[in-house]
Structure formats: C-alpha cells, structure tokens
Protein backbone atom coordinates (compact mmCIF):
# COMPACT_ATOMS: atom_id res chain seq x y z
CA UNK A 1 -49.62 -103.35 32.94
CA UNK A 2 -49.12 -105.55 35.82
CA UNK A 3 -46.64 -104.24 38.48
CA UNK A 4 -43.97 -107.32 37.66
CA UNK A 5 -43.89 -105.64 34.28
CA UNK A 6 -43.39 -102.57 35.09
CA UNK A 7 -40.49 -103.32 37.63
CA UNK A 8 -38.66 -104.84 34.25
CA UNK A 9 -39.01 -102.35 32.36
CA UNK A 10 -37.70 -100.04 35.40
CA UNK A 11 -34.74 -102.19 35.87
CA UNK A 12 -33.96 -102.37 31.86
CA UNK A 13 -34.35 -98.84 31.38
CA UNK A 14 -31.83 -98.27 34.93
CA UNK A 15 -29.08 -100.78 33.21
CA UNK A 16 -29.44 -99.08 30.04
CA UNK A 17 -28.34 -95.78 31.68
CA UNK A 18 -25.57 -97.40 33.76
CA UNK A 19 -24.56 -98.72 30.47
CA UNK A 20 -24.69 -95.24 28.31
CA UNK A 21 -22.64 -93.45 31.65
CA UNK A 22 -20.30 -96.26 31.48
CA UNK A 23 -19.67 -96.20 27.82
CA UNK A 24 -19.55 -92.47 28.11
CA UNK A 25 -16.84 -92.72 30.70
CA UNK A 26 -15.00 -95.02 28.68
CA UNK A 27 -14.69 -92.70 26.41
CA UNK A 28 -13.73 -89.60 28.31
CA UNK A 29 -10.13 -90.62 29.30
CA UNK A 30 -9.68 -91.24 25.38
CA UNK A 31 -10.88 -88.00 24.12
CA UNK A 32 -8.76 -86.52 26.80
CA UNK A 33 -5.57 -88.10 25.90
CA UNK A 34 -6.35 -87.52 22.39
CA UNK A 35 -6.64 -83.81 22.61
CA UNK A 36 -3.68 -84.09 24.81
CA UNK A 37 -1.85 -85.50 22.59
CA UNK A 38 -2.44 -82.98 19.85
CA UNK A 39 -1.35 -80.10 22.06
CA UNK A 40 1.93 -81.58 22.47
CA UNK A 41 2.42 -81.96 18.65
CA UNK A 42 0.79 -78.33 18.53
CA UNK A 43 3.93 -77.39 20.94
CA UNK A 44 6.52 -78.90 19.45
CA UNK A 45 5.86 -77.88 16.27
CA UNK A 46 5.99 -74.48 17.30
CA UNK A 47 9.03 -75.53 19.26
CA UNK A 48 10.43 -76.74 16.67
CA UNK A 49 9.59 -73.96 14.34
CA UNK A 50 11.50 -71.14 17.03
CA UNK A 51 14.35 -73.54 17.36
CA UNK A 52 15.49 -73.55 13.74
CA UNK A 53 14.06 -69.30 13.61
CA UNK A 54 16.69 -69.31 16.53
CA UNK A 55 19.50 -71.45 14.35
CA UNK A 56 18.71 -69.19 11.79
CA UNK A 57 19.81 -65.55 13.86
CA UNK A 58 22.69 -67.34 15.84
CA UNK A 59 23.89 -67.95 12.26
CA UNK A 60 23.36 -64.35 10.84
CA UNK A 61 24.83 -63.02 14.49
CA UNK A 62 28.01 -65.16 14.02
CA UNK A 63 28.19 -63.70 10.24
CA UNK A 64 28.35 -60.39 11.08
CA UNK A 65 30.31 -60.98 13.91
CA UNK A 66 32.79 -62.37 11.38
CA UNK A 67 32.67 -59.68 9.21
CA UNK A 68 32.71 -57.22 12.28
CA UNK A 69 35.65 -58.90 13.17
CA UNK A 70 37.27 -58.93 9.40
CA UNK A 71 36.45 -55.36 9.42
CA UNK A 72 38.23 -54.57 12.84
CA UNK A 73 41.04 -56.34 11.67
CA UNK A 74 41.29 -54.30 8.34
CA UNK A 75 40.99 -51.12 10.14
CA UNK A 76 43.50 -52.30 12.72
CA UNK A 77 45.62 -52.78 10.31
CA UNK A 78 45.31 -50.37 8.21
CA UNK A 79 45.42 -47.38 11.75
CA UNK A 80 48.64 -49.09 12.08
CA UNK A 81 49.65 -48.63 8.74
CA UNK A 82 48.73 -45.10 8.77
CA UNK A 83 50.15 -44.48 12.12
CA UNK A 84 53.80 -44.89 11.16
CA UNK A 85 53.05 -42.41 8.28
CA UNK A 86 55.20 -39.50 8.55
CA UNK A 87 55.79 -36.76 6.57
CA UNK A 88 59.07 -35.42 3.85
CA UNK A 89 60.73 -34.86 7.41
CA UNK A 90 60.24 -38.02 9.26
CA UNK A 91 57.72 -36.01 11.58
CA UNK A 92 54.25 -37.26 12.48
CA UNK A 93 50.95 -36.20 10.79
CA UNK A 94 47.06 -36.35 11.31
CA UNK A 95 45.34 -39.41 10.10
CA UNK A 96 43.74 -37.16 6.93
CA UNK A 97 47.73 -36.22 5.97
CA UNK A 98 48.52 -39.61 6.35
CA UNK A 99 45.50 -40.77 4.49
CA UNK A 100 46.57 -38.17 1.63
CA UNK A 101 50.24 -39.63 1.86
CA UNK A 102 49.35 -43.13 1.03
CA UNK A 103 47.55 -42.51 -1.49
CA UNK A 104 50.24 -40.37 -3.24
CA UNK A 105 52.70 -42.90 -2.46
CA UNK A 106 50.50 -45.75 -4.64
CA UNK A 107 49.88 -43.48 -7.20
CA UNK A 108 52.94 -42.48 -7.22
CA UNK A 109 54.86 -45.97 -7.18
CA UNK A 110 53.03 -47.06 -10.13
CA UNK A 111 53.49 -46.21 -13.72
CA UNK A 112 50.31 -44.34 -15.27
CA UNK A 113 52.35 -42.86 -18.61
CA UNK A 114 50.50 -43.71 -21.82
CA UNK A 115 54.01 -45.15 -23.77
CA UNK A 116 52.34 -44.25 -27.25
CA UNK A 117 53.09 -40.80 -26.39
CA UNK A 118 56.56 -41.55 -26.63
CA UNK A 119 57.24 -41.32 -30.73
CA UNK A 120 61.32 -40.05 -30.39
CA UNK A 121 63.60 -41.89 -31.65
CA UNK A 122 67.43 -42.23 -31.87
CA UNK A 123 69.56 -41.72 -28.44
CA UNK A 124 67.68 -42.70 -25.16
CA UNK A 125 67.17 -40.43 -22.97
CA UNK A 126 67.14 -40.90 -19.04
CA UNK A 127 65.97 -38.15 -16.16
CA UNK A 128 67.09 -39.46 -13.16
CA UNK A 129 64.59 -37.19 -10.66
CA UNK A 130 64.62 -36.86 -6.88
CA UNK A 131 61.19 -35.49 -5.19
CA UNK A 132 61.13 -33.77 -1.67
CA UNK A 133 64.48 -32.70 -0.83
CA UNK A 134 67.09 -31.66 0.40
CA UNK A 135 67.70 -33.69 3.08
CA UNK A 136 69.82 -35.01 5.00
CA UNK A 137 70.86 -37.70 2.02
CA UNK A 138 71.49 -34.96 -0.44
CA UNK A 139 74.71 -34.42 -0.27
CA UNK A 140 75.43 -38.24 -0.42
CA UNK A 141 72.98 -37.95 -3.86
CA UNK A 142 74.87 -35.22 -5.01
CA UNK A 143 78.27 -36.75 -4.86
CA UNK A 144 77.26 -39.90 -6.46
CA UNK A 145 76.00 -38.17 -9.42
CA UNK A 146 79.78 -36.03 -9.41
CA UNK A 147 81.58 -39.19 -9.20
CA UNK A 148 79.99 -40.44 -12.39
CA UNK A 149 79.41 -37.08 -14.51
CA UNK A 150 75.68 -37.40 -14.48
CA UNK A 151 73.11 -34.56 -14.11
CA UNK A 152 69.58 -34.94 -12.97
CA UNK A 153 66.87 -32.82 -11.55
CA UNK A 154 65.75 -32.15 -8.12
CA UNK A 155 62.19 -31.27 -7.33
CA UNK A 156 62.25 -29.68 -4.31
CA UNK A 157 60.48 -28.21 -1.47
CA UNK A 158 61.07 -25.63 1.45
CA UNK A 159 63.25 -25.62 4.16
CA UNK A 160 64.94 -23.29 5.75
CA UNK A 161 68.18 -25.31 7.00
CA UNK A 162 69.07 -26.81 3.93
CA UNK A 163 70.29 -23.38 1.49
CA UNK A 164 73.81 -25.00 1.18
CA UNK A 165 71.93 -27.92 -0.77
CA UNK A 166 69.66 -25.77 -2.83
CA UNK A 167 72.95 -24.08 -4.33
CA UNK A 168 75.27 -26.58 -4.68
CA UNK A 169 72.04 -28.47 -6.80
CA UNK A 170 72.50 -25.31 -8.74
CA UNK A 171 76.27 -24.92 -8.58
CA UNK A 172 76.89 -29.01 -9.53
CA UNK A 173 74.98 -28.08 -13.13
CA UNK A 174 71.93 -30.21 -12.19
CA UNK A 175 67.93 -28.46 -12.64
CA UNK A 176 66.33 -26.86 -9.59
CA UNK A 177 62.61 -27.88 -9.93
CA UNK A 178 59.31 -27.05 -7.89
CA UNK A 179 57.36 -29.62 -6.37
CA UNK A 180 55.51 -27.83 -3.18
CA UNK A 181 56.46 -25.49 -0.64
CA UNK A 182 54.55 -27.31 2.33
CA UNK A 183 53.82 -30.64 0.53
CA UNK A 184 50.83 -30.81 2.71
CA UNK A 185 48.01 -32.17 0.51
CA UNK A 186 45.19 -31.02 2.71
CA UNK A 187 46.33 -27.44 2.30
CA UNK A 188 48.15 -27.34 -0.86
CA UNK A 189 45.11 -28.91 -2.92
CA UNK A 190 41.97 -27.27 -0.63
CA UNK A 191 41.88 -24.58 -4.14
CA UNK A 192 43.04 -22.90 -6.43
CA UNK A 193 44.35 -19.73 -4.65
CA UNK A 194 45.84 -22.16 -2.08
CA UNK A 195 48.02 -24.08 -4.32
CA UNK A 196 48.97 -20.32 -6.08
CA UNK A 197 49.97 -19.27 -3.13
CA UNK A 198 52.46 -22.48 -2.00
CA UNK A 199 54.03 -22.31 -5.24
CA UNK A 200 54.25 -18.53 -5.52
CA UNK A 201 56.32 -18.68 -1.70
CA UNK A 202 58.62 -21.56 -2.46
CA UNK A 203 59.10 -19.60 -6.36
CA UNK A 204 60.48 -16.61 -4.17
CA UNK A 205 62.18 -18.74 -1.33
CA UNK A 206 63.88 -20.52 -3.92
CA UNK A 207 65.23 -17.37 -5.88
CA UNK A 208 66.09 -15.65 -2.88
CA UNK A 209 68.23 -18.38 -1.89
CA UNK A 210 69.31 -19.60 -5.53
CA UNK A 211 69.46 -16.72 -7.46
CA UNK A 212 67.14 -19.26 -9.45
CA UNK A 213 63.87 -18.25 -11.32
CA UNK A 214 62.71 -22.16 -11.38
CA UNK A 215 59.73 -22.82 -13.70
CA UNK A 216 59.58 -26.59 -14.25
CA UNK A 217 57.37 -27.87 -11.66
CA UNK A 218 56.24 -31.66 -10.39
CA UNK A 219 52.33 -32.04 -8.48
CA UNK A 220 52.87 -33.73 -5.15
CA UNK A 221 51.32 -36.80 -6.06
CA UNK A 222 51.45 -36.29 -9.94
CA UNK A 223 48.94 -34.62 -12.01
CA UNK A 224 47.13 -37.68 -12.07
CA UNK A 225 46.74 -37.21 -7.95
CA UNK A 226 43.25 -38.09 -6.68
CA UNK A 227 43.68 -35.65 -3.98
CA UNK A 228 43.13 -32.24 -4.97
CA UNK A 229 39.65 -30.94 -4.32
CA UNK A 230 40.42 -28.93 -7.39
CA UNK A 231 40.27 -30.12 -10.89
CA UNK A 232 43.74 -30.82 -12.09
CA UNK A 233 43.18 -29.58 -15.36
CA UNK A 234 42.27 -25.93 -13.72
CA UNK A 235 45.89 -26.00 -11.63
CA UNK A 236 47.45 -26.91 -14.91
CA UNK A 237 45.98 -24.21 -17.04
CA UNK A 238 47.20 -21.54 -13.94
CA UNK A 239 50.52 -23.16 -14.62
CA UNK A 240 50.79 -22.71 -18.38
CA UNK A 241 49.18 -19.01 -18.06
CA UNK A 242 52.49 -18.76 -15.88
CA UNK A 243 55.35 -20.32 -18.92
CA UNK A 244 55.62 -22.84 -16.19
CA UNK A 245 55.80 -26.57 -17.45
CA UNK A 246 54.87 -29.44 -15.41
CA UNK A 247 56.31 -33.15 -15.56
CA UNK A 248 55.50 -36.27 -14.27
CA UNK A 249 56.84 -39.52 -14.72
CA UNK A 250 57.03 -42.97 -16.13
CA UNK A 251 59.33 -45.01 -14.66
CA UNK A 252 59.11 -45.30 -10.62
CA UNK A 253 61.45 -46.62 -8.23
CA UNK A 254 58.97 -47.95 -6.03
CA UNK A 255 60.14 -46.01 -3.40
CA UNK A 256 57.30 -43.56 -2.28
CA UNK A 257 55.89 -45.92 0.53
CA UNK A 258 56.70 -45.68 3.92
CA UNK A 259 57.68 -49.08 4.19
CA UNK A 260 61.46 -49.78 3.11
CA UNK A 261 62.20 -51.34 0.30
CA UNK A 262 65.63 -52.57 -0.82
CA UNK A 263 68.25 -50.80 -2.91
CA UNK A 264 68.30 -54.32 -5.51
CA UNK A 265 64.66 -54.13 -5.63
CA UNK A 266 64.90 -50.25 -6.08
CA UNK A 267 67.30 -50.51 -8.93
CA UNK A 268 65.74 -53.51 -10.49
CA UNK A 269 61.77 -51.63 -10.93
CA UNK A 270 64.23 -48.73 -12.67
CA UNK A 271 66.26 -50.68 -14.78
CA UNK A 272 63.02 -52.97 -15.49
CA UNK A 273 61.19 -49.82 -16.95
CA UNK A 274 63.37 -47.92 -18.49
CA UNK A 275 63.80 -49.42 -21.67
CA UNK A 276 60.25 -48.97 -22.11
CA UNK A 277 60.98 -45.64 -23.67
CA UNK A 278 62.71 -43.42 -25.65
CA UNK A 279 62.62 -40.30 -22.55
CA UNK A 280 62.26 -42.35 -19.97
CA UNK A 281 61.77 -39.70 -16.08
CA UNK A 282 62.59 -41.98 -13.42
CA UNK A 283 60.21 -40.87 -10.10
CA UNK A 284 62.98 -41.21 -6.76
CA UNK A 285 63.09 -39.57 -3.49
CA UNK A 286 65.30 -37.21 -1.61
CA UNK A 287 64.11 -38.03 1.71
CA UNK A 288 65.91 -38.83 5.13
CA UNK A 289 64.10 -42.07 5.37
CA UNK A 290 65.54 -43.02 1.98
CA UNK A 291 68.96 -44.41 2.27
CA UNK A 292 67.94 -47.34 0.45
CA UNK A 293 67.57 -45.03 -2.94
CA UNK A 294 71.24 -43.34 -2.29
CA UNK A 295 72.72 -47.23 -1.73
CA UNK A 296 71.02 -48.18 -5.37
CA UNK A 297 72.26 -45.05 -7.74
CA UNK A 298 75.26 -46.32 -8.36
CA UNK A 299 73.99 -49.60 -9.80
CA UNK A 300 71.06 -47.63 -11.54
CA UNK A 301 73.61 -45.28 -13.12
CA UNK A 302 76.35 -47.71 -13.73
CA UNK A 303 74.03 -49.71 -15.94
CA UNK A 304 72.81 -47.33 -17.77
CA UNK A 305 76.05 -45.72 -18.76
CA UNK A 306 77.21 -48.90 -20.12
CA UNK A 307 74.72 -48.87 -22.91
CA UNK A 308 76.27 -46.51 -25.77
CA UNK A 309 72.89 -44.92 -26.91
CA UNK A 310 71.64 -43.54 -23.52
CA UNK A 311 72.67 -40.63 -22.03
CA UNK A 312 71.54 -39.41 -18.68
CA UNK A 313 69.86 -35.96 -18.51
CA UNK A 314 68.55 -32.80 -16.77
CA UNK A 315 65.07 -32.33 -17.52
CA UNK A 316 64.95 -28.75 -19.03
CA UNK A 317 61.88 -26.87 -21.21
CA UNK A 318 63.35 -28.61 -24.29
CA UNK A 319 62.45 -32.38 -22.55
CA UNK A 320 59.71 -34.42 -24.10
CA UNK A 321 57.13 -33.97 -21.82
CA UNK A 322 56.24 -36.76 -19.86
CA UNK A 323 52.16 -36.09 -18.05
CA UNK A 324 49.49 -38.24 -16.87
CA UNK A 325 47.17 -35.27 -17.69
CA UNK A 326 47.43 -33.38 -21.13
C-alpha cells in the first residue's frame, strides 16, 4: 500500500472517531436531562404522596380535636351541673353523692309504674306524698293540707332540729313514713347490713321522738334505683321478713332535680298523670329548696277535690300497692 493510501485511510479512520466522540457527546447532555427529569417526577410523586398522607392526619388531628373538644364541653357541663348538687339540706356533697343524686332525681322524676297493675275500680284514690323532710317548708305543707281537710303521707328522714314537725305530721292525722335516715346513697346502698342499719336508727329515732312504730317505707331513689350495689330484690325481702311494706310511685311532680321548676309546671305533670289511675301516689318533696312544690298544692289539691269520685288519702297497709319491683 502506497504511503498516500495509507495517510487516507489514517485521516478517515481519525474523522470517524471525532465523529463517534461527537455523536457520543451529543448524546450525553440528553441522557442527563432525561434521567434528570425522571428524578424530579420520582420526587414529586413521593411529594405528592406525603402531602395528601399529611392532609390525611391534619384531618384525623382536627377530628379528634373536635371530639376532644365536644367531650370537654360535655364534661364541663356536666362538673357544673354536678357542682351545684346539694344534698336534702341544701349542703354540698362529693362528686360520687352528687353523681348518685342525679341519677335518683331522673329516675325519680319519671314514671316507671306498670298501669295494668292498677285493676280497682270505683272511687279514685289520690296519695299526695312528700319525700325528705321536714324542713324548713313543712310547716307551710302542713297548713295547706289543714286548710283544705286533706291527709297525705310524709316519708321522712333524720334530723335532729325538726321533732316539732315529726309530731305535728303525727298529731295533724297524716302517715309518718321511712325513707332513709342519712339519705346518703353511697352509704345507705354499699350492703345489706348497711341499709339495716340506717333504717333500724331512723325506726328508733322516729319512735323515740313520735311515739310512732312507722313500718311503711319509700327507697331513696325508688326500688327501681340503679344505685344500690345490692340487689333490690334482697333489701326488699329484709323488708317483708320485717311486716314492713314498701311503696313507690306513679305519678311525679317533676320536682326531684336540682334545677327549679315552676309551681304551674309542677301542678300540671300531677294533674296530667293522675287520671291515669285508679290509686294514683303522687312522688313530691319536702325540701328547703322546694318552695315551688308548697306554691303549687293548693292548685293540685283544689282540682282534685272538685271531682266528686276522688278522694285524697294517707297511704296506710290497706293501700294498693304501688312498686316498680314486685
């Protein structure tokens, strides 16, 4: 091969390489921006992917931040409500007393009597009942009831400044009932030997002041209570191996809450319910924070007496006997 030749074979096999680098240069900026490109997508899609994870738990943090919130607000309201609980004397109690109270007070404004049960017939008969006293209203209940002939029944509990009131209950012809000594539901209900024991001291405390042997009792709360840490039916088989007879209700005033509650609306649940039945027991309260159920008696009775087939009554063993529990 002659040397002229050679030298073009030299210089096409040098532009041939120049070529390839140049063509392989070309292409290295492309490749680059192309696998640049895809790590950017690669990032924002997992951008994009913690952005709407993060949506996602700002939404579930502002949920139960609501419900937190709902849930403060409830118990706010309901501390509140429970802090202006007091007890049958207008003092303050613990939060579980207070819990126990408002509970009995709901139970007890609401009518749990099984009418059915009611088969008499004839005259209607109406037990106008007072829970918790004396007090400082009983006098004021006791002269209503002179001023229109009527006798009722007084379920009572103990105190030691009120023994005027417990005889001149006895003295005015009206029944001197049991409902607690204490009326503390924490104590009175913890068992059986502690709700002997209550009812055993305000038994004596009443006969020592009274002269009374009282065996008609009333459950703070009713028999139908959900309270007592002991089975109802075992308190009301210790009352009946006693000759003691228990009553509840079914017609309620409305008045067992510590909130007030007008004497119109107090007379209007009675007079509401009390057609209902034939021996209708009408739940009130003898309580200093009750002037609202003194101010409505004389409608309540008033009414009553002007139908001709009712008569107003002292509950005594004879009485149909009204009882959640049987």
């Amino acid at each position: 091969m002659s040397q002229e030749q050679e030298n073009i074979e030299l210089e096409e096999k040098t532009a041939q390489r120049f070529a390839e680098r140049r063509t392989n240069r070309g292409n290295t900026p492309v490749a680059f921006l192309l696998v640049l490109i895809f790590m950017m997508l690669c990032i924002c899609t997992v951008l994009l992917v913690l952005v709407v994870n993060l949506n996602r738990e700002v939404e579930n943090i502002n949920t139960m931040l609501m419900t937190l919130q709902e849930s403060d607000n409830a118990m706010e309201l309901e501390y509140e409500e429970l802090e202006g609980v007091s007890d049958i004397n207008g003092s303050s109690v613990d939060q579980a007393e207070a819990v126990h109270i408002v509970e009995a007070a709901a139970i007890e404004n609401k009518i749990v009597w099984d009418e059915n049960g009611d088969r008499s017939s004839g005259i209607k008969r109406v037990y106008l009942t007072f829970d918790d006293g004396p007090s400082s209203n009983t006098d004021r209940i006791l002269d209503i009831l002179d001023e229109y002939g009527v006798k009722a029944t007084f379920f009572v509990v103990g105190k030691n400044n009120y023994s005027e009131q417990y005889r001149r209950i006895v003295a005015d012809g009206h029944t001197l009932a049991m409902h607690s000594y204490s009326h503390v539901y924490q104590d009175i209900y913890s068992s059986l030997d502690a709700y002997k024991q209550d009812l055993n001291k305000l038994q004596t405390f009443l006969y020592e002041v009274t002269g009374v042997e009282c065996n008609i009792v009333r459950f703070p709360g009713g028999s139908s209570n959900t309270i007592s840490k002991v089975d109802m039916h075992t308190l009301i088989e210790y009352l009946d191996s006693e000759d003691m007879t228990y009553f509840d209700w079914n017609v309620s005033s409305g008045d067992a809450s510590s909130a007030r509650i007008g004497a119109e609306q107090i007379a209007e649940n009675v007079l509401e319910n009390v057609d209902k039945y034939n021996n209708a027991v009408v739940l009130m309260h003898d309580a200093a924070g009750k002037d609202s159920t003194v101010d409505a008696l004389p409608a309540i009775i008033e009414k009553l007496l002007e139908s001709e087939d009712t008569v107003l009554l002292p509950i005594t063993e004879e009485t149909v006997k009204v009882q959640h529990i049987r």
